[in-house]
Structure formats: structure tokens, C-alpha cells
Protein backbone atom coordinates (compact mmCIF):
# COMPACT_ATOMS: atom_id res chain seq x y z
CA UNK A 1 -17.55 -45.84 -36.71
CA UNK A 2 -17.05 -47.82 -33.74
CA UNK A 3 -15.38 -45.42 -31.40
CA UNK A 4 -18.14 -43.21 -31.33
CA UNK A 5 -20.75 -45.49 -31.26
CA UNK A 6 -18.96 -47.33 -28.17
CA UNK A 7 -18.45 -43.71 -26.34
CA UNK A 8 -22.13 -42.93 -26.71
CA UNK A 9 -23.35 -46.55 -25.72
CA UNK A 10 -20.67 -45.88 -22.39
CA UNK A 11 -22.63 -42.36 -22.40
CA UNK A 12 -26.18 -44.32 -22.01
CA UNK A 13 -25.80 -46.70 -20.22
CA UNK A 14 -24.33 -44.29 -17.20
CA UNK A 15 -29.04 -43.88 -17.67
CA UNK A 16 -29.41 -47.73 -17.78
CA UNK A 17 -27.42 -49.41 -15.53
CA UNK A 18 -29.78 -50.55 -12.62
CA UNK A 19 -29.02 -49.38 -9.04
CA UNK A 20 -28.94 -53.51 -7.80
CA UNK A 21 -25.73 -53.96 -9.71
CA UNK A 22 -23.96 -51.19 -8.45
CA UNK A 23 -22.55 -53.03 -5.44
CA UNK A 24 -21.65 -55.95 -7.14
CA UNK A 25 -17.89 -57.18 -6.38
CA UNK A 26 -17.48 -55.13 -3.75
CA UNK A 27 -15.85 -56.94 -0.71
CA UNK A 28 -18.04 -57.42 2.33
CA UNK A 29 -15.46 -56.71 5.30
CA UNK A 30 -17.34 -58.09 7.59
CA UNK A 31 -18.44 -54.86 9.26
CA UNK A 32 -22.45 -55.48 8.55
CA UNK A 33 -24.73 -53.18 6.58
CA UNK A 34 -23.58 -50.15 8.47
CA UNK A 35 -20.16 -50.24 6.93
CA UNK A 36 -22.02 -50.03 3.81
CA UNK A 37 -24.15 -46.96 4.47
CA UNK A 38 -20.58 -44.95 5.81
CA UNK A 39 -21.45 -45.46 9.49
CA UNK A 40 -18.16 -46.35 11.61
CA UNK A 41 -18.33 -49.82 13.48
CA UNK A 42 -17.62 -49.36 16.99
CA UNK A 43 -14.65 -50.01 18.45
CA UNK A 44 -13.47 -51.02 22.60
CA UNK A 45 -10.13 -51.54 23.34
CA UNK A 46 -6.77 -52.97 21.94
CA UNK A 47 -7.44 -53.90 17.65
CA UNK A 48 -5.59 -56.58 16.47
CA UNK A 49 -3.33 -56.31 12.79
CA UNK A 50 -6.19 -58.24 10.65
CA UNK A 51 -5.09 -61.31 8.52
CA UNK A 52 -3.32 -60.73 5.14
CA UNK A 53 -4.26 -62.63 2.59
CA UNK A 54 -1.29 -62.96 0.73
CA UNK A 55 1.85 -60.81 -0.81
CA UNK A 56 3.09 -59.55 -3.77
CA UNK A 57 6.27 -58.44 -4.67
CA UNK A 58 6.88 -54.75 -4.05
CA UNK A 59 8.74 -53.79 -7.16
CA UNK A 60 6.43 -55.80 -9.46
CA UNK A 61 3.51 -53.71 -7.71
CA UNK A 62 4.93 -50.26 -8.15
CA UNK A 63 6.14 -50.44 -11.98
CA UNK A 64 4.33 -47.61 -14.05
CA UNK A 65 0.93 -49.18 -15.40
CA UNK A 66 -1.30 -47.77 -17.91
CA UNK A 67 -1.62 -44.16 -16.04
CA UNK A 68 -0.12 -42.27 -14.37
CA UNK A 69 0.02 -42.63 -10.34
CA UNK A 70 -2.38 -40.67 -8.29
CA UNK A 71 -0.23 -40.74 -5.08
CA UNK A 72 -0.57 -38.92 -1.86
CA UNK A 73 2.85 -38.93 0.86
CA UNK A 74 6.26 -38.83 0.86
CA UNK A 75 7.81 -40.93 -1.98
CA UNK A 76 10.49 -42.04 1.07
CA UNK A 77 7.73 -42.91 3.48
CA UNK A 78 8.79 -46.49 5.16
CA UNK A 79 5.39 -47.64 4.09
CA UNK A 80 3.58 -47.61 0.77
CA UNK A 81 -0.40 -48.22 0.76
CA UNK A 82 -1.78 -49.68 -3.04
CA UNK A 83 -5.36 -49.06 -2.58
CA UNK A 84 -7.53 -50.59 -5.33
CA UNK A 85 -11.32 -49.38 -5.28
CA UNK A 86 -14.34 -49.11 -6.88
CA UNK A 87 -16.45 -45.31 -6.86
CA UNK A 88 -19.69 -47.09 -6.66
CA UNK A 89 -18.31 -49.71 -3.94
CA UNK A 90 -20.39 -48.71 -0.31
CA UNK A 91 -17.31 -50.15 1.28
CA UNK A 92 -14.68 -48.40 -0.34
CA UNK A 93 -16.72 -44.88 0.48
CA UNK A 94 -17.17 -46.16 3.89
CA UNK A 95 -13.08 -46.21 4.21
CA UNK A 96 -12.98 -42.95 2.63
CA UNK A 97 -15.20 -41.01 4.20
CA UNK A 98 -14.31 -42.65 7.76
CA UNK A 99 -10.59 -43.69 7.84
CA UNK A 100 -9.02 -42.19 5.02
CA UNK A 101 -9.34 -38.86 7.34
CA UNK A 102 -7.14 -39.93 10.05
CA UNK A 103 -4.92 -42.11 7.65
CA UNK A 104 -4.48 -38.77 5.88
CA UNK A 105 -3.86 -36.72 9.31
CA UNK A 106 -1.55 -39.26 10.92
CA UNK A 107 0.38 -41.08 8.85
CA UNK A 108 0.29 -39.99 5.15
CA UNK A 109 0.93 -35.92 6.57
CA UNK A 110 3.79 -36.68 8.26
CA UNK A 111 5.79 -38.82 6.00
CA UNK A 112 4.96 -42.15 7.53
CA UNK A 113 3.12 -43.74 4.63
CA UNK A 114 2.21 -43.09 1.23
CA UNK A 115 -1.04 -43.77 -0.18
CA UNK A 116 -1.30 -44.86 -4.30
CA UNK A 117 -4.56 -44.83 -5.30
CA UNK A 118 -5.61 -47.13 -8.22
CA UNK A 119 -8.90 -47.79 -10.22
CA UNK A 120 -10.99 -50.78 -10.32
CA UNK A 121 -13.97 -49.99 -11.30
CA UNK A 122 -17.25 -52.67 -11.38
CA UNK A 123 -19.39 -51.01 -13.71
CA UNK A 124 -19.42 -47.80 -16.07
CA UNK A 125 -21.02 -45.56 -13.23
CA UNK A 126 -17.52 -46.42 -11.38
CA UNK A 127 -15.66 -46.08 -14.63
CA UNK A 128 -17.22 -42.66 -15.40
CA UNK A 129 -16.46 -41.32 -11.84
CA UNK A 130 -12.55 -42.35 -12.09
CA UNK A 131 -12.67 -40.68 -15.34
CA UNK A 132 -14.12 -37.47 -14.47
CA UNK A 133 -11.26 -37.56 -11.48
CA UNK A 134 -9.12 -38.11 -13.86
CA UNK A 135 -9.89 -35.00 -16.13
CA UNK A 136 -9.55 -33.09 -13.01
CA UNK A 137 -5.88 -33.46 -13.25
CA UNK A 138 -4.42 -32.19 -10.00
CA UNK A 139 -7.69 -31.97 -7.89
CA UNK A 140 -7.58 -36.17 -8.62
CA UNK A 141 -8.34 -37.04 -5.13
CA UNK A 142 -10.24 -33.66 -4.10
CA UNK A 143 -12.89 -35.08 -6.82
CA UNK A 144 -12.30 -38.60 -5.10
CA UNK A 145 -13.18 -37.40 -2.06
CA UNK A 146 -16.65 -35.49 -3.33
CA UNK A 147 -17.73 -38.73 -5.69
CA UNK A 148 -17.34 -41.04 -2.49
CA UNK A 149 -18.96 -38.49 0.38
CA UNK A 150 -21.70 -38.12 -2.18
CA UNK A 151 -22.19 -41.51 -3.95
CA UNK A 152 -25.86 -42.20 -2.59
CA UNK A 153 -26.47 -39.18 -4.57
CA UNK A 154 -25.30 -40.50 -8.12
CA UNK A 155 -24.53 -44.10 -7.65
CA UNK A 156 -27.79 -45.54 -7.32
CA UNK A 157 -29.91 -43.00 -8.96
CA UNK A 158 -32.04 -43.51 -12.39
CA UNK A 159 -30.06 -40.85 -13.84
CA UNK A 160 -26.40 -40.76 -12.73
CA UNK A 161 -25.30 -38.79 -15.87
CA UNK A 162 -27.13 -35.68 -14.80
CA UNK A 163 -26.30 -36.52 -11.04
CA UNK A 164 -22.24 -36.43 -12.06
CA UNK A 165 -22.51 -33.40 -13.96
CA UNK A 166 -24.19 -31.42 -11.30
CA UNK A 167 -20.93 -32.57 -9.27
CA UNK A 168 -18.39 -31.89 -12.18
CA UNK A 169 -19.42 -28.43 -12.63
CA UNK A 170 -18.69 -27.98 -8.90
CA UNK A 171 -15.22 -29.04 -9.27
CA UNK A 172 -15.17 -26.20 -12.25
CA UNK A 173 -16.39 -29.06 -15.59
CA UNK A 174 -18.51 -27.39 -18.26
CA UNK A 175 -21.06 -29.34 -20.14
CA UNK A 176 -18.40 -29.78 -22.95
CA UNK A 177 -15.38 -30.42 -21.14
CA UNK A 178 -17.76 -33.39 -19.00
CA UNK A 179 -19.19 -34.48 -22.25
CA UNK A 180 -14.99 -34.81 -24.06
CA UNK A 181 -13.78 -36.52 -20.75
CA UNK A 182 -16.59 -39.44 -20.80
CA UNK A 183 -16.05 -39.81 -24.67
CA UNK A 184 -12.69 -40.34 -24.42
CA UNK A 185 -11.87 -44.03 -25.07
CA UNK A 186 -8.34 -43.86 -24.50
CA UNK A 187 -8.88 -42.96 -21.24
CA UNK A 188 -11.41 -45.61 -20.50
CA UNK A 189 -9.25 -47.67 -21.99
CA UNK A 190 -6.81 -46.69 -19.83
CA UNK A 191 -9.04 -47.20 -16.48
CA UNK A 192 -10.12 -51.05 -17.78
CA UNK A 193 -6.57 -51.31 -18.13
CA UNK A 194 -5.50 -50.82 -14.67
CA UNK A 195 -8.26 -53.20 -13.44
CA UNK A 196 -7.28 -55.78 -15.81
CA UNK A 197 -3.66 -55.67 -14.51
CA UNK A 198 -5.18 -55.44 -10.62
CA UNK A 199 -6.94 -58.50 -11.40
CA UNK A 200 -3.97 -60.64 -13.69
CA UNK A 201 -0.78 -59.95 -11.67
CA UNK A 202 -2.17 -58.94 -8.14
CA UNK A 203 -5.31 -60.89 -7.37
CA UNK A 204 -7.69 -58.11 -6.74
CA UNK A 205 -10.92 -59.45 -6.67
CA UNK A 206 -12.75 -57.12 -4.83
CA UNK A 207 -12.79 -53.77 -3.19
CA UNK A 208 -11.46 -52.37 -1.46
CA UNK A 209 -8.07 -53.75 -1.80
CA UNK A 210 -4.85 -52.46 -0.06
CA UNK A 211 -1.73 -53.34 -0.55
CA UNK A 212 0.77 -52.77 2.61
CA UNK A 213 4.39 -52.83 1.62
CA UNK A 214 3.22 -55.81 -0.19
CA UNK A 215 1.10 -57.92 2.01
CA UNK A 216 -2.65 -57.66 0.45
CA UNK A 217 -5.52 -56.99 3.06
CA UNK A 218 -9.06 -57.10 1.54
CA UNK A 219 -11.87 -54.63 3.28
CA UNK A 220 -12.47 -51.28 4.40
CA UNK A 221 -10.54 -50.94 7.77
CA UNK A 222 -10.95 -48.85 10.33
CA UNK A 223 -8.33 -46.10 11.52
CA UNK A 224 -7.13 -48.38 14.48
CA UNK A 225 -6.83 -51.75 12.23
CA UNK A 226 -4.61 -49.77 9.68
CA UNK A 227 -2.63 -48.61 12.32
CA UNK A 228 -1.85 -51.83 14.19
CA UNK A 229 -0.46 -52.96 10.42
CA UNK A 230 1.41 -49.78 9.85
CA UNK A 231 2.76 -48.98 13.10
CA UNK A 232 4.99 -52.08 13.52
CA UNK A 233 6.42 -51.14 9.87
CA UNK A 234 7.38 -47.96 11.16
């Protein structure tokens, strides 16, 4: 009896959680509050690479975890981006909704980089959002894309069950088919599991997290940063 009664407690408490928490371990990248609310910092002139904060070793990183890969590129693009976020991280909607664009448009399109994404979810809002992508199956990152352009719209709200439903049903969910993929514990099984592993072998701490042909930048970046660290890969 406890699978179900864990499922429906993950169920409930999509109701409970309070709105404070939802931010917590998300990385401030020093941006301010506006990089939080999905406003672009400005930028004037020439933007330096910013710091890594360490490396990892690439084959290590890219050996099959828990699920499957949610990838986006060319698998022989000269540079592979291992981005680790969290759906209900300001920050990591702020990349998404401002950089990921032009990432997409300049470098992942034409086979200069490929972009893995991976889950590391804070809290069961986050979990439930990477699950529902995950039901998707191949409209993965279209549902990405919706869940971070409209997180103030389900993220913080009393009722984010009823918030990511309306949402699901967009992307073509039914109320039973929303209801099986948030009661399956394998799968949020899975998701903890490719945290966990995040956290163990690669140090993620916080999000959002990228991984650069190894070398491990924390923050959301803007288009320019990411390109004066991709560019001289290239």
C-alpha cells in the first residue's frame, strides 16, 4: 500500500507546497532580480568567457543515466552543452526564455553544439513539470519550453495541480493520461534519480548548471557569454 499512498501524497502536495520555497536552490547568477522575473540584463560591448568552476570528465558525464537523453543538435557537434535545471528555478526560465532562443538559432541549428537537457528538480512542483515533459515523449522540450515561458502561472500559485493541467491539455493530456503520468513512481523515481547522480558524481548544486565540453559554469548566461565559451571551441 505504499506506492499509492506515496503517488497521492506527491499528487497533494503539488496543492501544499508554499510559493516561498519554490526558488529555493536555485543559483543566483548574479544578474539581480530582473534575471529572475525573465527580463534580459543589458549588455555594452565586448563579454568576456565567465569563470568555470571546475571540470568533469566528458565520458563519465555522457554515460546513459536513469532516462533516456532529451538532446537537441548534432550528435557530432564539436561542442556538447549538459544543462541541469530546475522548472520552478526563475533563473533557469530566465535562460530559456531569453538565450536558449539564439543558442537554439545559432549554434545548436547549425551543428555547432548540442544541447542535453537533464532534470534537477528542487521540489515536487519541478518534479511534476519534468514529468509531464516527460509523458509528452517527443514534444519533451516543446512542453519545456511552455512550463518555463509560463511558470509565474503554475509555479507559485495555491493550486499548481489545476494550473499544470490547464497546460497539459494544451499539449494534447487528458485528465487521465495527466492523472497516470504524475502517479507513476517509476518515473519519479527516475527524475530523483538523475538529480541524485547530478549532485554525487558532478557537483550540481544549483541551477542552472551547464556543462561545456566538460568545464561546469553555474548561472543563467546570456547569448553573448555562451558564445564567448563556445566560439573558441569551435
Amino acid at each position: 500500500m505504499t506506492g499509492p499512498i506515496a503517488r497521492r501524497r506527491f499528487l497533494i502536495s503539488l496543492a501544499a507546497l508554499p510559493a516561498a520555497a519554490l526558488l529555493a536552490g536555485c543559483s543566483d547568477s548574479g544578474e539581480g532580480e530582473a534575471n529572475a522575473q525573465g527580463v534580459s540584463p543589458m549588455t555594452t560591448g565586448a563579454v568576456d568567457a565567465p569563470q568555470s568552476t571546475g571540470s568533469v570528465d566528458m565520458d563519465k558525464l555522457l554515460e546513459p543515466g536513469a532516462l533516456p537523453e532529451k538532446a537537441q543538435g548534432a550528435e557530432d557537434a564539436p561542442v556538447t552543452i549538459v544543462e541541469y535545471a530546475s522548472m520552478t528555478c526563475g533563473h533557469c526560465a530566465n535562460f530559456h526564455v531569453n538565450t536558449y532562443p539564439a543558442l537554439k538559432e545559432q549554434y545548436i541549428d547549425t551543428g555547432k553544439a548540442r544541447l542535453i537537457m537533464r532534470e534537477f528538480p528542487f521540489d515536487p512542483r519541478a518534479e511534476a513539470g519534468f514529468m509531464l515533459a516527460r509523458c509528452a515523449d517527443n514534444k519533451y522540450f516543446a512542453m519545456i519550453d511552455v512550463l518555463f515561458k509560463q511558470q509565474n502561472n503554475w509555479a507559485p500559485v495555491q493550486d499548481a495541480r489545476s494550473a499544470l493541467l490547464n497546460i497539459a491539455k494544451l499539449a494534447g493530456f487528458s485528465q487521465e493520461s495527466f492523472e497516470a503520468c504524475l502517479t507513476d513512481q517509476k518515473l519519479l523515481d527516475d527524475v530523483r534519480a538523475v538529480r541524485a547522480r547530478g549532485a554525487e558524481e558532478f557537483g550540481v548544486d544549483s541551477t542552472p548548471t551547464f556543462f561545456i565540453n566538460g568545464k561546469k559554469y553555474s548561472g543563467a548566461m546570456s547569448i553573448e557569454q555562451m558564445a564567448a565559451i563556445i566560439d573558441p571551441l569551435l
